[in-house]
Structures are given as C-alpha cells and as structure tokens.
N, C-alpha and C. Protein backbone atom coordinates (compact mmCIF):
# COMPACT_ATOMS: atom_id res chain seq x y z
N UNK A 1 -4.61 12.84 -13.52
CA UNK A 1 -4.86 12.45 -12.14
C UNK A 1 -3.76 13.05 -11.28
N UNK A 2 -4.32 13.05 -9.74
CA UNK A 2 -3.35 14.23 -9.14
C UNK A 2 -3.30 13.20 -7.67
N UNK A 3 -2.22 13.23 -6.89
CA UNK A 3 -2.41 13.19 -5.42
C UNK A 3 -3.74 13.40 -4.66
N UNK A 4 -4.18 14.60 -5.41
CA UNK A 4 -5.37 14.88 -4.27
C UNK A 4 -6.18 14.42 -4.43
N UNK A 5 -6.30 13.45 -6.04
CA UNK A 5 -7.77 12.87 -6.15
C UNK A 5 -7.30 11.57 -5.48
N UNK A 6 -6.47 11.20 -5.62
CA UNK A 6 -6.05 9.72 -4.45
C UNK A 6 -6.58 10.27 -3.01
N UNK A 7 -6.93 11.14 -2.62
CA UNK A 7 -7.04 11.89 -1.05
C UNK A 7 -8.56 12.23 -0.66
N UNK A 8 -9.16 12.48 -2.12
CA UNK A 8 -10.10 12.80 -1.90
C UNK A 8 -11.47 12.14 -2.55
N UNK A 9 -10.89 11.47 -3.56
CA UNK A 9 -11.46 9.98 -4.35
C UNK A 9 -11.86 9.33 -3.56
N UNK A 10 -10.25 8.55 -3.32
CA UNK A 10 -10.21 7.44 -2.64
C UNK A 10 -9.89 7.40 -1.28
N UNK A 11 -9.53 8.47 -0.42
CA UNK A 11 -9.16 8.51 1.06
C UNK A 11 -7.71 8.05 1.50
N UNK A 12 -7.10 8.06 0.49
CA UNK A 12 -5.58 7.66 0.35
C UNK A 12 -4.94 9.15 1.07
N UNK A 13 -4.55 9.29 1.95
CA UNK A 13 -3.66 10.30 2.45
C UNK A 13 -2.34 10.06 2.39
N UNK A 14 -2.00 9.04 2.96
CA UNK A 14 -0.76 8.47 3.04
C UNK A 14 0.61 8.13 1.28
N UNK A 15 -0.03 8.20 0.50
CA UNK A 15 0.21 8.01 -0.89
C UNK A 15 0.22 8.98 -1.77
N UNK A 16 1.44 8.89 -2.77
CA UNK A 16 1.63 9.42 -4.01
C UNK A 16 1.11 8.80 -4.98
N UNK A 17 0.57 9.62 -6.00
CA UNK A 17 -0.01 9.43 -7.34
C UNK A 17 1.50 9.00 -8.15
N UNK A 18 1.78 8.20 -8.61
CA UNK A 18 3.00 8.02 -9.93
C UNK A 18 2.51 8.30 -11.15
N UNK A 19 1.70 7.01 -11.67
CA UNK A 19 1.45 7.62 -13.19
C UNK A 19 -0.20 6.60 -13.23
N UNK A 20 -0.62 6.39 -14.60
CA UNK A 20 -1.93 5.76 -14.62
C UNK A 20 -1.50 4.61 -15.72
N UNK A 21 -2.27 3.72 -15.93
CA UNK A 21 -2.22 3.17 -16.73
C UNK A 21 -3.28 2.01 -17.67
N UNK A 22 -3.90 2.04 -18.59
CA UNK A 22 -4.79 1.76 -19.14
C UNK A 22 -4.59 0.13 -19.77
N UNK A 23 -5.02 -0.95 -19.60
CA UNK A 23 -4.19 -2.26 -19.83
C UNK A 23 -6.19 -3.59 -19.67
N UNK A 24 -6.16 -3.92 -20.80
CA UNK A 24 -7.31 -4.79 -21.09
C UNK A 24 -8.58 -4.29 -20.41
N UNK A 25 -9.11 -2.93 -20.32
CA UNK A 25 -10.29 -2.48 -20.42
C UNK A 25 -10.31 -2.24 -18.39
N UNK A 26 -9.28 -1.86 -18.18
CA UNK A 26 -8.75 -2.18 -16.97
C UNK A 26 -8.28 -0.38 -16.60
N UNK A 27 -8.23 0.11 -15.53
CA UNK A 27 -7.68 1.17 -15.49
C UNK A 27 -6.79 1.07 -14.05
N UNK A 28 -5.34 1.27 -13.99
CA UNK A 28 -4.27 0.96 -12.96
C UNK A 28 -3.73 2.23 -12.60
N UNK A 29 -3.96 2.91 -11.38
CA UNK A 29 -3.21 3.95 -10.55
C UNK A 29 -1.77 3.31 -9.58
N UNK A 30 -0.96 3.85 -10.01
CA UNK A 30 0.45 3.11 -9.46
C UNK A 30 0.46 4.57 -8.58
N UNK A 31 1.20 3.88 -6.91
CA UNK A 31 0.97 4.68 -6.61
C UNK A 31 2.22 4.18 -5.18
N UNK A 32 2.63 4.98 -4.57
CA UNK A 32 3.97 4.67 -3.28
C UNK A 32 3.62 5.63 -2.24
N UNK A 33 3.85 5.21 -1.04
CA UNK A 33 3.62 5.65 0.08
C UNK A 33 4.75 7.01 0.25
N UNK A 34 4.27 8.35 0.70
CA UNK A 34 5.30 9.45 0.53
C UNK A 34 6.38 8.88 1.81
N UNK A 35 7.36 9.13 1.07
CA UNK A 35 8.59 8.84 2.46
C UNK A 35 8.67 9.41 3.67
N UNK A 36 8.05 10.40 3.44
CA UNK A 36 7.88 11.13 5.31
C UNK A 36 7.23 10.66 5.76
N UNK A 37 6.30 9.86 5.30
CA UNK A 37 5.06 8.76 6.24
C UNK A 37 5.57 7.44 6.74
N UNK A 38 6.69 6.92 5.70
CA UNK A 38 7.36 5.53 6.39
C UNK A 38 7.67 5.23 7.52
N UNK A 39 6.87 4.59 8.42
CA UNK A 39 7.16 4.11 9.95
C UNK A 39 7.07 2.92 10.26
N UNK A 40 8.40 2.05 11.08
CA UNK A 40 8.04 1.09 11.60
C UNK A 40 6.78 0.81 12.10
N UNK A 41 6.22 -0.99 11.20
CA UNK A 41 4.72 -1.10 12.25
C UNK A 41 5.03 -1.81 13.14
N UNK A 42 5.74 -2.11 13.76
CA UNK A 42 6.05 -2.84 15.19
C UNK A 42 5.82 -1.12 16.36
N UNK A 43 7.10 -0.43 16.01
CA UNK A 43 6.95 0.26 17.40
C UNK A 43 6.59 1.93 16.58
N UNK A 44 6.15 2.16 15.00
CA UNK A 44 5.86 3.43 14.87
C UNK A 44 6.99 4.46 14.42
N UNK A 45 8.22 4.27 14.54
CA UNK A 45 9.52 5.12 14.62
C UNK A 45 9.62 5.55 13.30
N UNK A 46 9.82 6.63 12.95
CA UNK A 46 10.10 7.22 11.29
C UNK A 46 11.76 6.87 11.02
N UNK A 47 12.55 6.42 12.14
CA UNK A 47 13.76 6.17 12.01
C UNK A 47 14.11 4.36 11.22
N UNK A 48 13.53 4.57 10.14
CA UNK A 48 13.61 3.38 9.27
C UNK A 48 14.08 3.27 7.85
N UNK A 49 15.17 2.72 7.64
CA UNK A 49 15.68 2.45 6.33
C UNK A 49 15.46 1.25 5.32
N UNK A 50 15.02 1.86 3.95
CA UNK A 50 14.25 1.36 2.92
C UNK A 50 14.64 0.23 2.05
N UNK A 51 14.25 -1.02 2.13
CA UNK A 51 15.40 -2.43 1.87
C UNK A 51 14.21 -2.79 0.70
N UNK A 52 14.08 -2.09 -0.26
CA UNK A 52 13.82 -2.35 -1.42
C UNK A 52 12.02 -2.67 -1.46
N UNK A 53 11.44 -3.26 -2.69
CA UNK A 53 10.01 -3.20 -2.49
C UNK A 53 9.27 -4.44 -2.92
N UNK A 54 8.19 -4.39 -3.31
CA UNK A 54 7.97 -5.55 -4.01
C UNK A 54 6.41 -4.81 -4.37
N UNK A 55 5.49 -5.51 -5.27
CA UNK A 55 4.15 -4.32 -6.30
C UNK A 55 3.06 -5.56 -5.67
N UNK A 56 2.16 -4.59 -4.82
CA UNK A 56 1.06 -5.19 -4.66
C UNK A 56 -0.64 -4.35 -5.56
N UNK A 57 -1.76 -5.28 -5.99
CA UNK A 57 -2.67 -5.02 -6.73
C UNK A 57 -3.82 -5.28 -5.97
N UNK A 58 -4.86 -3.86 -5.63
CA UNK A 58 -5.60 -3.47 -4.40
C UNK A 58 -7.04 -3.21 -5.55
N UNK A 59 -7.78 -3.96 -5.60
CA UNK A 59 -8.99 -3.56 -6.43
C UNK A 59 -9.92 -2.54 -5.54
N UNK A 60 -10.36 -1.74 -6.10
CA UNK A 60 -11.42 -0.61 -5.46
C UNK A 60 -12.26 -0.22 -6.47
N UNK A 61 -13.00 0.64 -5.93
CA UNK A 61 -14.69 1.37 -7.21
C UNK A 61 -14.14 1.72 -7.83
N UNK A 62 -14.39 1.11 -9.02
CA UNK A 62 -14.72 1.76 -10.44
C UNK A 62 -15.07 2.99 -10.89
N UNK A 63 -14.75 3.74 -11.70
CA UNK A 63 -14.67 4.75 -12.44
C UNK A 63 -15.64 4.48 -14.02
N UNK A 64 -16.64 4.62 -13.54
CA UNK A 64 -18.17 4.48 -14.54
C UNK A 64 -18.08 3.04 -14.47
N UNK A 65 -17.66 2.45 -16.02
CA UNK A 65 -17.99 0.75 -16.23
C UNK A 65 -16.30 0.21 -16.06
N UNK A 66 -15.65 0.87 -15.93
CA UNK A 66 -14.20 0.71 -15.88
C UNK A 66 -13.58 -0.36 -14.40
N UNK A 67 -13.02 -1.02 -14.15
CA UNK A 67 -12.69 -1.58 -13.06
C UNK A 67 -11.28 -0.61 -12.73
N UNK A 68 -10.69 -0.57 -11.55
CA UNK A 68 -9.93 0.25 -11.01
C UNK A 68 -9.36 -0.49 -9.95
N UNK A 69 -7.90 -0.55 -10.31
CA UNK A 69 -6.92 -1.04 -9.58
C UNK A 69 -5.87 0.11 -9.05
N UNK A 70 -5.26 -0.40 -8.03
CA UNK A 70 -4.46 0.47 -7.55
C UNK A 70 -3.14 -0.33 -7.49
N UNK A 71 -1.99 -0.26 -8.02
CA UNK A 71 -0.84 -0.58 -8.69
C UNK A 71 0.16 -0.08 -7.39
N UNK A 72 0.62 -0.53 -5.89
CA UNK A 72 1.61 0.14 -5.24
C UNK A 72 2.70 -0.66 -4.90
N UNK A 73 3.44 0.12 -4.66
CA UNK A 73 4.93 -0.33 -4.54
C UNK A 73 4.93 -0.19 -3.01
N UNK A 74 4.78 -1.47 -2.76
CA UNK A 74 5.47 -1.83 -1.33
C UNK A 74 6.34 -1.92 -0.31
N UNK A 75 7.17 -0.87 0.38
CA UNK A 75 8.23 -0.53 0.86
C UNK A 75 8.88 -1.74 2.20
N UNK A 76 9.57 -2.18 2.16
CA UNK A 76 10.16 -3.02 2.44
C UNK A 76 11.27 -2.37 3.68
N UNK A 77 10.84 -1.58 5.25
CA UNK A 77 11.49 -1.31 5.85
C UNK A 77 12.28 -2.16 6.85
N UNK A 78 13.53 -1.22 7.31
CA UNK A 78 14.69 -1.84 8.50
C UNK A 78 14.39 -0.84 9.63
N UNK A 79 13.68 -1.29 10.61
CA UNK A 79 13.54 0.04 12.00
C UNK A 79 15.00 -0.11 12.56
N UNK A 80 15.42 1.21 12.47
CA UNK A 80 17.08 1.48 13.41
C UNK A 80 16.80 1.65 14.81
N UNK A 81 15.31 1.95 15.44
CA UNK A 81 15.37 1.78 16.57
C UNK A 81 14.88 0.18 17.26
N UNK A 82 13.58 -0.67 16.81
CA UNK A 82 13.73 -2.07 17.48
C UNK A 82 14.11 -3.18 16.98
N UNK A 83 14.91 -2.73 15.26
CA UNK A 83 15.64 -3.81 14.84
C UNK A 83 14.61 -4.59 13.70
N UNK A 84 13.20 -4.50 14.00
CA UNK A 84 12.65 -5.36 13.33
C UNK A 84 12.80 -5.20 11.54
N UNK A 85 12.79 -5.73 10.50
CA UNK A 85 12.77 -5.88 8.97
C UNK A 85 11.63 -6.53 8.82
N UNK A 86 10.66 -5.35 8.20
CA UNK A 86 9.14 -6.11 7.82
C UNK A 86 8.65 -4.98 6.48
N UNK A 87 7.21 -5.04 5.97
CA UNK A 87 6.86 -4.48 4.96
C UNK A 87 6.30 -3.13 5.59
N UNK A 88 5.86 -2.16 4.96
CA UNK A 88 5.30 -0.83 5.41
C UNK A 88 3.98 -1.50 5.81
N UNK A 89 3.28 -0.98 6.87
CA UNK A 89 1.88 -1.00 7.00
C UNK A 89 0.94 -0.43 5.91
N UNK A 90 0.09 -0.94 5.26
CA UNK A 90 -0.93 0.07 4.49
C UNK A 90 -1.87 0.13 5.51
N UNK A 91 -2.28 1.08 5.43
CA UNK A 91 -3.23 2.01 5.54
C UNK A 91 -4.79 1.38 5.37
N UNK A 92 -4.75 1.81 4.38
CA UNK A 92 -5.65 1.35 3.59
C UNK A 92 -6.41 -0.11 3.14
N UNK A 93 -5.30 -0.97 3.52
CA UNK A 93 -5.87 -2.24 3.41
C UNK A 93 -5.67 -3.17 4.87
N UNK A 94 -6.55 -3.92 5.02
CA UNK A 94 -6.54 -4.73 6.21
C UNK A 94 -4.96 -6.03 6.30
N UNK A 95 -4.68 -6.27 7.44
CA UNK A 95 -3.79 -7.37 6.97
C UNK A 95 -5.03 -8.76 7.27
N UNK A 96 -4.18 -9.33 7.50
CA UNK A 96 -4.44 -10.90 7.12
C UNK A 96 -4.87 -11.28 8.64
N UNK A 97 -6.03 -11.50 9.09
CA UNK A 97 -5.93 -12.02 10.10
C UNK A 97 -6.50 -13.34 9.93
N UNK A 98 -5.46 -14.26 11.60
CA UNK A 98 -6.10 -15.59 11.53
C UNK A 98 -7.10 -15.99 12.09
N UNK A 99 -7.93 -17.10 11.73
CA UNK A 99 -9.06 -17.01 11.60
C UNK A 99 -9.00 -18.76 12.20
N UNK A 100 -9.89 -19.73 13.21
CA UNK A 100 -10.16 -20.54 13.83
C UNK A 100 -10.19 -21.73 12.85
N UNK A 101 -10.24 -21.37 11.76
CA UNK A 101 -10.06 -22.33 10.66
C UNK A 101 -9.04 -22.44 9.98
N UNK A 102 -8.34 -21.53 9.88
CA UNK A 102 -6.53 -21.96 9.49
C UNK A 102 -5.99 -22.45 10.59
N UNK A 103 -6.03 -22.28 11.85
CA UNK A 103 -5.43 -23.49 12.68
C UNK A 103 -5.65 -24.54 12.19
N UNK A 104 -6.89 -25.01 11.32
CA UNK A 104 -7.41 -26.53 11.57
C UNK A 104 -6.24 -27.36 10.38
N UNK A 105 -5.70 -25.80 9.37
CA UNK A 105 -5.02 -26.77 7.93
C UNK A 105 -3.98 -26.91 8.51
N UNK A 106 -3.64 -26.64 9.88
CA UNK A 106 -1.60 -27.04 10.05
C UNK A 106 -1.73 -28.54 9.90
C-alpha cells in the first residue's frame, strides 16, 4: 500500500500511509497527517507547534469481505499565532456536533 492509494482509494489527500496491519480478520491502515498540512483550526496558520498525539480508529469500506479501519495518529497542535492548544482538524471526518437533545442531558 502506497500514499496514493490513501488519495485515490480513499480521498485522503491530507495523509501519510505508515504501515498496514492485519489483526482478528480485521485489516488497519495507520496513517498521520503530512506535516506541511498541519494548521491551526481556529484561525488556519501553518505556524503551529506539535504537543504530542493521541490514535484515533475511523471505520470505512471494506476491501472485499475484509472490514477496514484506518489507524491515525492525532496531532495535538500549539498555534504561535492565536495561542489556541487543540487537536488537528481531520479532514476527513466530521466533528461532533451538538444536537437539541444533548442540551436536554445537562
């Protein structure tokens, strides 16, 4: 597996291929955002330093009968220009929005 099939597979532009990995009938692409792409998501700035990560697990289509996960390492930026410390934006996956019914569990 190569970068470009992450690009052209899966529509992953933003991402490096690391390695693969095969685990209970399961198939896992680990995979990190290329560092020239890292930008604050508050204001956008590439002027951001990298405060470690944490591994999030993104299920997508399958590869024949195989299930297919995507294994990434989550970059954990500091923007030097508005100060803020938050996670990289993906791309690729939606965040969390709130919804008229989680007000109701405060």
């Amino acid at each position: 597996m190569s970068t470009r099939l992450l690009h052209h597979g899966f529509g992953l532009n933003d991402q490096e291929y690391l390695k693969t990995e095969y685990k209970g009938g399961v198939v896992y692409f680990h995979i990190r955002t290329n560092e020239e792409k890292l930008q604050c998501s508050q204001c956008h700035s590439f002027n951001v330093i990298k405060k470690g990560t944490i591994e999030r697990l993104f299920l997508t289509v399958p590869i024949g009968l195989k299930p297919v996960m995507l294994k990434a390492q989550i970059q954990r930026l500091e923007c030097k220009d508005c100060g803020l410390v938050r996670q990289e934006r993906i791309r690729f996956a939606e965040e969390k929005k709130a919804t008229p019914e989680d007000s109701l569990d405060m």
